[in-house]
N, C-alpha and C. Protein backbone atom coordinates (compact mmCIF):
# COMPACT_ATOMS: atom_id res chain seq x y z
N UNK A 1 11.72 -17.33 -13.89
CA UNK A 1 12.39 -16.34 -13.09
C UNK A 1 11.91 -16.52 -11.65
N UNK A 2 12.65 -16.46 -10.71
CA UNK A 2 12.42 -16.59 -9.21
C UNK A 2 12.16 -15.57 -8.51
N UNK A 3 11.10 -14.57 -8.31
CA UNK A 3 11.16 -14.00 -7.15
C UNK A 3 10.19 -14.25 -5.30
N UNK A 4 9.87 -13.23 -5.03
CA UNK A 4 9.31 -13.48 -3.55
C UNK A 4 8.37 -12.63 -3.27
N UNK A 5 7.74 -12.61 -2.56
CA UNK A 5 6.24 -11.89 -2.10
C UNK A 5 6.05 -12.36 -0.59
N UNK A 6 6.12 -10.96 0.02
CA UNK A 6 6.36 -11.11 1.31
C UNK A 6 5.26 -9.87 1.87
N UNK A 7 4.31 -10.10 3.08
CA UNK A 7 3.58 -9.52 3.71
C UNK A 7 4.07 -9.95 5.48
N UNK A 8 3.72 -8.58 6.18
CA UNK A 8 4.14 -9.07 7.66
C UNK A 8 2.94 -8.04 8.60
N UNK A 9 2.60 -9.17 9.16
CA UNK A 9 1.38 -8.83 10.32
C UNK A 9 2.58 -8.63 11.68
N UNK A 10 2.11 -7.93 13.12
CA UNK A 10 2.66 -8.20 13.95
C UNK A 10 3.11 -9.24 14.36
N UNK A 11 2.00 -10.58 14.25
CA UNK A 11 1.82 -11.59 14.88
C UNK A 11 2.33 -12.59 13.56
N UNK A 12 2.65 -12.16 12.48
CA UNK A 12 2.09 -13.75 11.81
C UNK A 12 2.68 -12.81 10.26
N UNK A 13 3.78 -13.98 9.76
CA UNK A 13 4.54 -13.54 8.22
C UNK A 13 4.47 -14.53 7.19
N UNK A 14 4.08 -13.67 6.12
CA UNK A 14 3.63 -14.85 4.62
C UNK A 14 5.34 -14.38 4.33
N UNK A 15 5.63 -15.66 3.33
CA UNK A 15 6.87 -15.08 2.35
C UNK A 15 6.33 -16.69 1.77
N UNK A 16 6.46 -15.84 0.18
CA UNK A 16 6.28 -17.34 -0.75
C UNK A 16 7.78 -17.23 -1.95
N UNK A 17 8.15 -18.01 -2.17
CA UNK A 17 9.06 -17.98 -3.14
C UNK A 17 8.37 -18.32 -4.33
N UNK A 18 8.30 -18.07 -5.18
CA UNK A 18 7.64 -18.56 -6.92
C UNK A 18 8.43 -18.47 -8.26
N UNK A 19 8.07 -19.34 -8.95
CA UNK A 19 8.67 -19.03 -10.37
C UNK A 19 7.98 -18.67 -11.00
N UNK A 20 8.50 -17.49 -11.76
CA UNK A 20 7.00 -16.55 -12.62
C UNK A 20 7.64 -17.19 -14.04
N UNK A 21 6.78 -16.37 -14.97
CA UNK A 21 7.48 -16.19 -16.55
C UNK A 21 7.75 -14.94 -16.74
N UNK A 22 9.24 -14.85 -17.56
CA UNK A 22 9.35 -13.34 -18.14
C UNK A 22 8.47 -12.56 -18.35
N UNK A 23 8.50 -11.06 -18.11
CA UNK A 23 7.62 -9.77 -18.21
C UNK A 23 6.43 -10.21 -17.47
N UNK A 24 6.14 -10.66 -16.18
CA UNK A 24 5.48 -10.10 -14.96
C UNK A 24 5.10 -9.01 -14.59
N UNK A 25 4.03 -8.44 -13.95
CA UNK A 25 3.73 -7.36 -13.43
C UNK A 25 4.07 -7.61 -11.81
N UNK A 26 3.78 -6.68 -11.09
CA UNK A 26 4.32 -6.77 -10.04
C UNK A 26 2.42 -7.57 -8.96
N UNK A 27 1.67 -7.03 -9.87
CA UNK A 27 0.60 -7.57 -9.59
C UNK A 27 -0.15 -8.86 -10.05
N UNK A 28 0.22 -9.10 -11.20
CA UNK A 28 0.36 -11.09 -11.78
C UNK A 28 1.22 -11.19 -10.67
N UNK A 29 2.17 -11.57 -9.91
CA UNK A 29 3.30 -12.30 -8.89
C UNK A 29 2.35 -12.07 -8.19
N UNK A 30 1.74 -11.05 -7.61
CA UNK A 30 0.68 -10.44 -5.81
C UNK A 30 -0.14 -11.56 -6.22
N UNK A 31 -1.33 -11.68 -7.26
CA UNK A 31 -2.12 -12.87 -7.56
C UNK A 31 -1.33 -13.99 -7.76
N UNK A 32 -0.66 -14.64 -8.54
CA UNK A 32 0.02 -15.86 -8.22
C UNK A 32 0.08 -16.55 -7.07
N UNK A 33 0.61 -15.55 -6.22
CA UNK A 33 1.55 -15.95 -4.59
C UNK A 33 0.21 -16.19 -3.72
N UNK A 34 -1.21 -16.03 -4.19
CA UNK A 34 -2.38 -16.49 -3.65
C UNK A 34 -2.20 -15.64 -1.63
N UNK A 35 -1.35 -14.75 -1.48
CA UNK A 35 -1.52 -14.11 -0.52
C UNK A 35 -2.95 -13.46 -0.23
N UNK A 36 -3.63 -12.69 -1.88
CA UNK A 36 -4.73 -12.35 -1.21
C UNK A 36 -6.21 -13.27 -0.72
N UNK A 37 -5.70 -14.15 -0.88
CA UNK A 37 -6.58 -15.50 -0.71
C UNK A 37 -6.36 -15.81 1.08
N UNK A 38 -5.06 -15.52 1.61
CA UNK A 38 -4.47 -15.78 2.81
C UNK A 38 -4.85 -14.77 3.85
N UNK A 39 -4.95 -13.61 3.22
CA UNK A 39 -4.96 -12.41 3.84
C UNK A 39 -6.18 -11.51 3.02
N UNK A 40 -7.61 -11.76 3.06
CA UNK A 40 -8.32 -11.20 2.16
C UNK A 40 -8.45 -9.47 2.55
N UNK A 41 -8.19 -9.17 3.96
CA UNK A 41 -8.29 -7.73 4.07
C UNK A 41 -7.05 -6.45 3.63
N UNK A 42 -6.31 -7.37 2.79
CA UNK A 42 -5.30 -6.51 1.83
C UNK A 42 -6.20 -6.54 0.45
N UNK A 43 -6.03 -4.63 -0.22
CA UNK A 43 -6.70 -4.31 -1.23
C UNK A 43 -5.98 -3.44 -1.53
N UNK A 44 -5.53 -3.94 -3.08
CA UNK A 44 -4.56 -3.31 -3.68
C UNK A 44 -4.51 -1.97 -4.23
N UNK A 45 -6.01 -1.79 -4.18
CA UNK A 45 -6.65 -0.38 -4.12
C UNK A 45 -5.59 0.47 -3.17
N UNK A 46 -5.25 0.07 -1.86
CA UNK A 46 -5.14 0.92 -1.03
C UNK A 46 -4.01 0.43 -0.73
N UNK A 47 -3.85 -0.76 -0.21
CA UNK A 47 -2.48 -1.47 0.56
C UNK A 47 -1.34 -0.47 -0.46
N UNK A 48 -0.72 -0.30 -0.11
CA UNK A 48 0.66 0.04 -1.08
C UNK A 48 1.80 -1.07 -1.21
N UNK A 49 2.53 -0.91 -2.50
CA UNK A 49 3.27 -2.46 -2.44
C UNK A 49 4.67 -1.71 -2.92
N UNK A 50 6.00 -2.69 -2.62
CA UNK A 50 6.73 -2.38 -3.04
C UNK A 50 8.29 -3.20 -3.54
N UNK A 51 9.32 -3.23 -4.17
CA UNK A 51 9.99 -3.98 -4.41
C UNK A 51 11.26 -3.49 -3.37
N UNK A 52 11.99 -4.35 -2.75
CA UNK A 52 13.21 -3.98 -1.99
C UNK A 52 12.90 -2.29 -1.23
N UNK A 53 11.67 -2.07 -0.56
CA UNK A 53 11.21 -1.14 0.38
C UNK A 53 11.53 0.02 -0.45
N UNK A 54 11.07 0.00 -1.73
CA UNK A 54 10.60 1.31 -2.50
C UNK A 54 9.38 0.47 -3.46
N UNK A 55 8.53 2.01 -3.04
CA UNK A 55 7.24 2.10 -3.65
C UNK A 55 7.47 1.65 -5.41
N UNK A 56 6.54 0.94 -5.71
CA UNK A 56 6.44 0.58 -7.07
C UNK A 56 4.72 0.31 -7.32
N UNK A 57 4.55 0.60 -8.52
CA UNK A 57 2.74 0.36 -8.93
C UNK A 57 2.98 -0.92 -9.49
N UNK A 58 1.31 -1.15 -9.53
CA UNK A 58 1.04 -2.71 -9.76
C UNK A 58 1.48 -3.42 -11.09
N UNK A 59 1.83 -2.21 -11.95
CA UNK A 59 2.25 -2.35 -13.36
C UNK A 59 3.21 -2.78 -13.70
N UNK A 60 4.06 -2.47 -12.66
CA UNK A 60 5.88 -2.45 -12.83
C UNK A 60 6.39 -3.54 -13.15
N UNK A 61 7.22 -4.19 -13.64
CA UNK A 61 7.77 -5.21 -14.43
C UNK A 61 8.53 -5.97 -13.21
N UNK A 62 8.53 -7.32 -12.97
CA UNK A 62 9.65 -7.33 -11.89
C UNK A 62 10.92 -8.48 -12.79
N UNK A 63 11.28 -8.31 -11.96
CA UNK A 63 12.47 -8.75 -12.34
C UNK A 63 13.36 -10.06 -11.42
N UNK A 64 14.28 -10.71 -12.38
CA UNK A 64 14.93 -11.91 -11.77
C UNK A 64 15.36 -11.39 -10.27
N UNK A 65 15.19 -12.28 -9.11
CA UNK A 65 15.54 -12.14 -7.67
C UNK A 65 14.49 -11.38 -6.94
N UNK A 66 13.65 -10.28 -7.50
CA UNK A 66 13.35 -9.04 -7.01
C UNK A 66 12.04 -9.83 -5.64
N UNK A 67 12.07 -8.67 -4.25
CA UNK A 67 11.15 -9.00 -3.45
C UNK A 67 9.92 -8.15 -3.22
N UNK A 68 8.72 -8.56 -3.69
CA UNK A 68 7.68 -8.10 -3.57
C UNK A 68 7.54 -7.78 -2.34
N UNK A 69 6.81 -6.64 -1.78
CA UNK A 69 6.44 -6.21 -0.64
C UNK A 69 4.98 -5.60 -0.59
N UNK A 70 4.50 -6.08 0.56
CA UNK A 70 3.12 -5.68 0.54
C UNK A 70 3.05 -4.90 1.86
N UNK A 71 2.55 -3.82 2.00
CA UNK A 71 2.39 -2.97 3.27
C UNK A 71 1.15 -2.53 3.69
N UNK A 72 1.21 -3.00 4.92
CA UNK A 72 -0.19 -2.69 5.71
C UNK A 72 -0.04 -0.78 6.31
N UNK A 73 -1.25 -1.10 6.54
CA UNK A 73 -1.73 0.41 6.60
C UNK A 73 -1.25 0.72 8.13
N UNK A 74 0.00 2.15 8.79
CA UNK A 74 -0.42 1.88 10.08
C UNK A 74 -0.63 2.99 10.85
N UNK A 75 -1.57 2.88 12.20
CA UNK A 75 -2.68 3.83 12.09
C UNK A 75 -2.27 4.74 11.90
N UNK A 76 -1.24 4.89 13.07
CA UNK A 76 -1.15 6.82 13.32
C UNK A 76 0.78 6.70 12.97
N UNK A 77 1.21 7.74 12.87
CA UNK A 77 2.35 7.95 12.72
C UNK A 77 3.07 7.84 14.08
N UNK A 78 4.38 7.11 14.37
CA UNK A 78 4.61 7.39 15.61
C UNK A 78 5.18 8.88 16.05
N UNK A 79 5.28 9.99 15.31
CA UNK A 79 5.44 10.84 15.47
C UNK A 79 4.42 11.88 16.19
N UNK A 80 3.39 11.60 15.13
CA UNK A 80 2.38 12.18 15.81
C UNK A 80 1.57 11.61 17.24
N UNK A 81 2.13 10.89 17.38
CA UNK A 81 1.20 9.47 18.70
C UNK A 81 1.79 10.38 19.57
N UNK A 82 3.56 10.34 19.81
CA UNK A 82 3.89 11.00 20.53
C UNK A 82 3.73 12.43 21.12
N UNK A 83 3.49 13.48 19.93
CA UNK A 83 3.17 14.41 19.87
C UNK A 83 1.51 15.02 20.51
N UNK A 84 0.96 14.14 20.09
CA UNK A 84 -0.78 13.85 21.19
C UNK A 84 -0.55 13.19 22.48
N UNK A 85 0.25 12.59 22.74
CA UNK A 85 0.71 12.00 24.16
C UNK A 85 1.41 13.09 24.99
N UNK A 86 2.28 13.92 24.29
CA UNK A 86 2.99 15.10 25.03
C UNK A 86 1.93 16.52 25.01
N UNK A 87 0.86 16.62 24.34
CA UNK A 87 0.32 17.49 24.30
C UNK A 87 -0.99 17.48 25.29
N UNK A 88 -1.22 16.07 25.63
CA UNK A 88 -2.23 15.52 27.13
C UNK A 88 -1.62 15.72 28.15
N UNK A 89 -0.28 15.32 28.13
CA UNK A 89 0.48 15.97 29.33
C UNK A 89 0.62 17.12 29.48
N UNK A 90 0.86 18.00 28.89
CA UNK A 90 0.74 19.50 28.98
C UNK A 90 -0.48 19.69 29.58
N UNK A 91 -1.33 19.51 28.79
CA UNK A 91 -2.69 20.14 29.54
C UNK A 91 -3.13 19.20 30.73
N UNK A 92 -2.81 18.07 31.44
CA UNK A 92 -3.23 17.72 32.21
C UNK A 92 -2.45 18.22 33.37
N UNK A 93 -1.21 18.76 33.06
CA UNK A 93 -0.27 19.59 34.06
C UNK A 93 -0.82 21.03 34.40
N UNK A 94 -1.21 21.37 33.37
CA UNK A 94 -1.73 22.60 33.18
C UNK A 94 -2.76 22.71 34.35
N UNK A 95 -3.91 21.96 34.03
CA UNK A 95 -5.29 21.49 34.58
C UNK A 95 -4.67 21.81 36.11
N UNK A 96 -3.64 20.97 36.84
CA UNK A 96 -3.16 20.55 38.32
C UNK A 96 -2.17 21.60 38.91
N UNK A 97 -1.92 22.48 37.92
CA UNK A 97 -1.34 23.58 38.49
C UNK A 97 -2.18 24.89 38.83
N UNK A 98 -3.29 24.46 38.04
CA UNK A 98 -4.06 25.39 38.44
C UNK A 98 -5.27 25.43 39.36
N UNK A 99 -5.78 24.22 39.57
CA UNK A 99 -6.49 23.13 40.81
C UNK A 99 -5.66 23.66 42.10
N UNK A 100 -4.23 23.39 41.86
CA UNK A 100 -3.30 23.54 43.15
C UNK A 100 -3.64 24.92 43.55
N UNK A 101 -3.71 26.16 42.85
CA UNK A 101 -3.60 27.58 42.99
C UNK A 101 -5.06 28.06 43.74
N UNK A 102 -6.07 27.07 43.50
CA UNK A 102 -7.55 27.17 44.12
C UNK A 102 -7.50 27.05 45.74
């Protein structure tokens, strides 16, 4: 059976194609594809993985075609980045409106 195992750094993308044998785990293919050999600071402990960008555990069966996905951790949410970026501005406005009033 053919599937794929794919990890992506900013800078720099694994994708391996492999032929497994029927009833695979999704984690026999992660070891096979020797990615963590490539990339030793992925730990499956933590990394989260997934097939066609839904979450799946290491257990899961894969299947003919299917694309392994491996996801890095990232730091902050861009939601919240923004939200601490607009909330420095506030108070640094704050700070200069009230400097000005001195």
């Amino acid at each position: 059976m053919h599937v794929s195992v794919v990890y992506a750094l900013p800078e720099e993308q694994f994708l391996e194609e492999l032929d497994v044998p029927e009833q695979c785990t999704v984690e026999q293919v992660i070891q096979m594809s020797q990615v963590l050999v490539k990339f030793p600071e992925l730990d499956l402990a933590v990394n989260k993985v997934g097939i066609y960008a839904k979450l799946t555990k290491l257990d899961a069966e894969v299947h003919e075609g299917e694309r392994i996905e491996l996801y890095r951790a990232v730091p902050r949410k861009p939601r919240d980045a923004h939200a601490s970026d607009d909330k420095k501005a506030r108070i640094r406005a704050k700070k200069e409106r009230l400097q000005s009033k001195d």
